[in-house]
Each structure stands twice: as structure tokens, then as C-alpha cells.
Protein backbone atom coordinates (compact mmCIF):
# COMPACT_ATOMS: atom_id res chain seq x y z
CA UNK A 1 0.00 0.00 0.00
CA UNK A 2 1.55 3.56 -1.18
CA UNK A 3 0.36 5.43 1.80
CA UNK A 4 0.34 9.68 1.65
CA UNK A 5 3.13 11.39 3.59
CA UNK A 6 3.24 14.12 5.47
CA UNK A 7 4.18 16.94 2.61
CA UNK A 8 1.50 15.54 0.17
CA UNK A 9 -1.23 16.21 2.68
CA UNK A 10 0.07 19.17 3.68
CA UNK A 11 0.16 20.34 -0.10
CA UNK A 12 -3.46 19.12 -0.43
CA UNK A 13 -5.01 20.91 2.64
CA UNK A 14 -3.03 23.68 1.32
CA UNK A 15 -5.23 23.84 -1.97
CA UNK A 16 -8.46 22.45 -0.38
CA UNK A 17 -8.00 25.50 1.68
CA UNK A 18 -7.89 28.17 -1.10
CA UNK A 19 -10.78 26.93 -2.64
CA UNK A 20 -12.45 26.37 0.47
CA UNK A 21 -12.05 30.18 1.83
CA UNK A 22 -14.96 32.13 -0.66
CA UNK A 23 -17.11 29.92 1.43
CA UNK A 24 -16.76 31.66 4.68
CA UNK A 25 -20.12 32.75 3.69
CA UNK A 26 -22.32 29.92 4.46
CA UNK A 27 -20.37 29.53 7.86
CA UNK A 28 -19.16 26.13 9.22
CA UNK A 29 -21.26 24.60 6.62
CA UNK A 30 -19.75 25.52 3.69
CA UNK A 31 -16.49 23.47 4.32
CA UNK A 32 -17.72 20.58 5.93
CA UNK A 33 -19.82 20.07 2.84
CA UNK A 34 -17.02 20.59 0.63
CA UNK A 35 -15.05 17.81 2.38
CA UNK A 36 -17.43 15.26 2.89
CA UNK A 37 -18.89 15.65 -0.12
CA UNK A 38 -16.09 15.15 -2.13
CA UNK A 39 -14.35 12.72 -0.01
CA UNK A 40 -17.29 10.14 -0.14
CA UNK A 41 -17.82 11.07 -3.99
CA UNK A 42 -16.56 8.72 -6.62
CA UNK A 43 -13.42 10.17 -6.91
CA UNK A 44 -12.31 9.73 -3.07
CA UNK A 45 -11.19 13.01 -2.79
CA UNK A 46 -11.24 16.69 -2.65
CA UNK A 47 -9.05 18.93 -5.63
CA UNK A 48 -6.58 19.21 -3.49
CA UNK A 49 -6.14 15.88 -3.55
CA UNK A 50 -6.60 14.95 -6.73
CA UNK A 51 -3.89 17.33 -8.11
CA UNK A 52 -1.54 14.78 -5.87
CA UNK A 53 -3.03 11.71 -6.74
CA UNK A 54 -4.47 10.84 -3.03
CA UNK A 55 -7.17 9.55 -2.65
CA UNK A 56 -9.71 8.78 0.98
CA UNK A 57 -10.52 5.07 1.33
CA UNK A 58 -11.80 2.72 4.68
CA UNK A 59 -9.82 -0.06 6.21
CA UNK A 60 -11.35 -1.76 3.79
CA UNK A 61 -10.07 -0.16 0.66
CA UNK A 62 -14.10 0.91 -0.29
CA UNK A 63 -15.30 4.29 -0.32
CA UNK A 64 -16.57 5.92 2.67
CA UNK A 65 -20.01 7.18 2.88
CA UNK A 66 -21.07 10.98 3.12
CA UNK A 67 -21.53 10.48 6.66
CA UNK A 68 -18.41 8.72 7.88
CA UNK A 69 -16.28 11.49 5.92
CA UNK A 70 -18.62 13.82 7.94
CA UNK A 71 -17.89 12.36 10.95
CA UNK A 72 -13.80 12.28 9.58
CA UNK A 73 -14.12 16.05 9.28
CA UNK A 74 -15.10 16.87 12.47
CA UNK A 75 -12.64 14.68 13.72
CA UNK A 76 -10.05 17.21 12.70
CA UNK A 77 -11.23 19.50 15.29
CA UNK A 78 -9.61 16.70 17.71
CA UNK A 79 -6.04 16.89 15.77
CA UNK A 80 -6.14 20.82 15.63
CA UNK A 81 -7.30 20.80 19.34
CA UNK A 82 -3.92 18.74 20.25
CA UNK A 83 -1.75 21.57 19.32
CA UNK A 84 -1.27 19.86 15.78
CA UNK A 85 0.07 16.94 17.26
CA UNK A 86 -2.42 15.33 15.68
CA UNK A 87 -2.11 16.20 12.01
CA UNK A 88 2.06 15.63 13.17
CA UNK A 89 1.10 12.00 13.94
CA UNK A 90 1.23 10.98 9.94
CA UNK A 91 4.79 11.66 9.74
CA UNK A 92 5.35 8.84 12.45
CA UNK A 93 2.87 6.66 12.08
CA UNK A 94 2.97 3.06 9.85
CA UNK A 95 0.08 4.04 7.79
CA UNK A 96 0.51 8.09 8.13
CA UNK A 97 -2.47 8.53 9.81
CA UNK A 98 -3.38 11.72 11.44
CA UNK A 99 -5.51 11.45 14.57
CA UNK A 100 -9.05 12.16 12.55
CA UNK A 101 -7.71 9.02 10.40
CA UNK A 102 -7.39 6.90 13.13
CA UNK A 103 -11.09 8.34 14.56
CA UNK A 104 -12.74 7.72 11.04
CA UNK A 105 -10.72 4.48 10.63
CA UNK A 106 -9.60 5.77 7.02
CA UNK A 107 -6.43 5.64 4.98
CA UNK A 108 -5.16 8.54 2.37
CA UNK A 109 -3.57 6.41 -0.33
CA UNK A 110 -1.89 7.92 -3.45
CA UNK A 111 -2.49 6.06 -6.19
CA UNK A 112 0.44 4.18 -7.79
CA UNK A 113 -0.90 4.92 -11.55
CA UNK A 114 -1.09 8.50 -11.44
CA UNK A 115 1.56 9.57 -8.59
């Protein structure tokens, strides 16, 4: 399994967080929609990371539903609350899982054709 480092997440939040700031307007619920929408779509993931060939799956290598990626997003709340040890945890951990991975019990994968 070609599991996403630390840098290739970063670059993706980066991104997902450019197109995610216009959307201040609808408050809190214009970026959780944006991320678990996209992240239980068909492609697995947001544009961010697409553009680095990552992609959101379960243990189980399946898509997640809308609600588990909602569930995923709120989750980061929990990694940001930890003084970013949390989002820190995927540069030490076997799978690089963050601490909203581990919650959700989901893997970011790049994908071996495309990266």
C-alpha cells in the first residue's frame, strides 16, 4: 500500500483551503460540505487531492459514505485541538495517519498509476 506522507497532505489541505475560503459565507457549513462531499464522492477526494493523486478510502479499501467522511471532518477538530500533534502524527505513524484518520478508521492512499 503507497500510503500519503506528510508533505502531500500538507500540499493538499493547502489547496483544499484556497478553494475552500470564498465559502466563509455559508459559515461552518460551507467546508464541511465541501469535504465530505467530495471525499465520499466517486473520486475519493477533494481537488486538493486529486492534483496529488491521493485519494480517501476505509480499512477496507471501499469508499466511505457521506456520513463517515462527515464524521472524519469533524474529527479534525480533535487533531487541531492537540496543538497539531495530531495532524504531526502521519509523519510517524505506519500508515501516516493523522488522529481524525485513526477516529474515522480511514487511509489517504496515493495512487500508484497516477503519482
Amino acid at each position: 500500500m503507497n500510503y500519503a506522507g506528510f508533505w502531500h497532505r500538507f500540499g493538499a489541505g493547502f489547496i483544499d483551503h484556497l478553494f475552500t475560503g470564498p465559502l466563509w459565507i455559508f459559515g461552518p457549513f460551507g467546508s464541511w460540505l465541501y469535504f465530505a462531499w467530495f471525499q465520499s464522492s466517486k473520486h475519493q477526494a477533494t481537488p486538493g487531492m486529486m492534483i496529488f493523486s491521493l485519494r480517501l478510502e476505509g480499512y477496507d479499501g471501499k469508499r466511505i459514505s457521506f456520513w463517515r467522511a462527515t464524521g472524519r471532518y469533524f474529527a479534525t477538530i480533535l487533531s487541531a485541538l492537540t496543538l497539531g500533534i495530531g495532524y504531526l502524527m502521519i509523519a510517524f505513524t505506519p500508515r501516516k495517519q493523522a488522529l481524525h484518520d485513526y477516529v474515522a478508521k480511514t487511509l489517504v492512499v496515493r495512487d500508484p498509476d497516477e503519482a
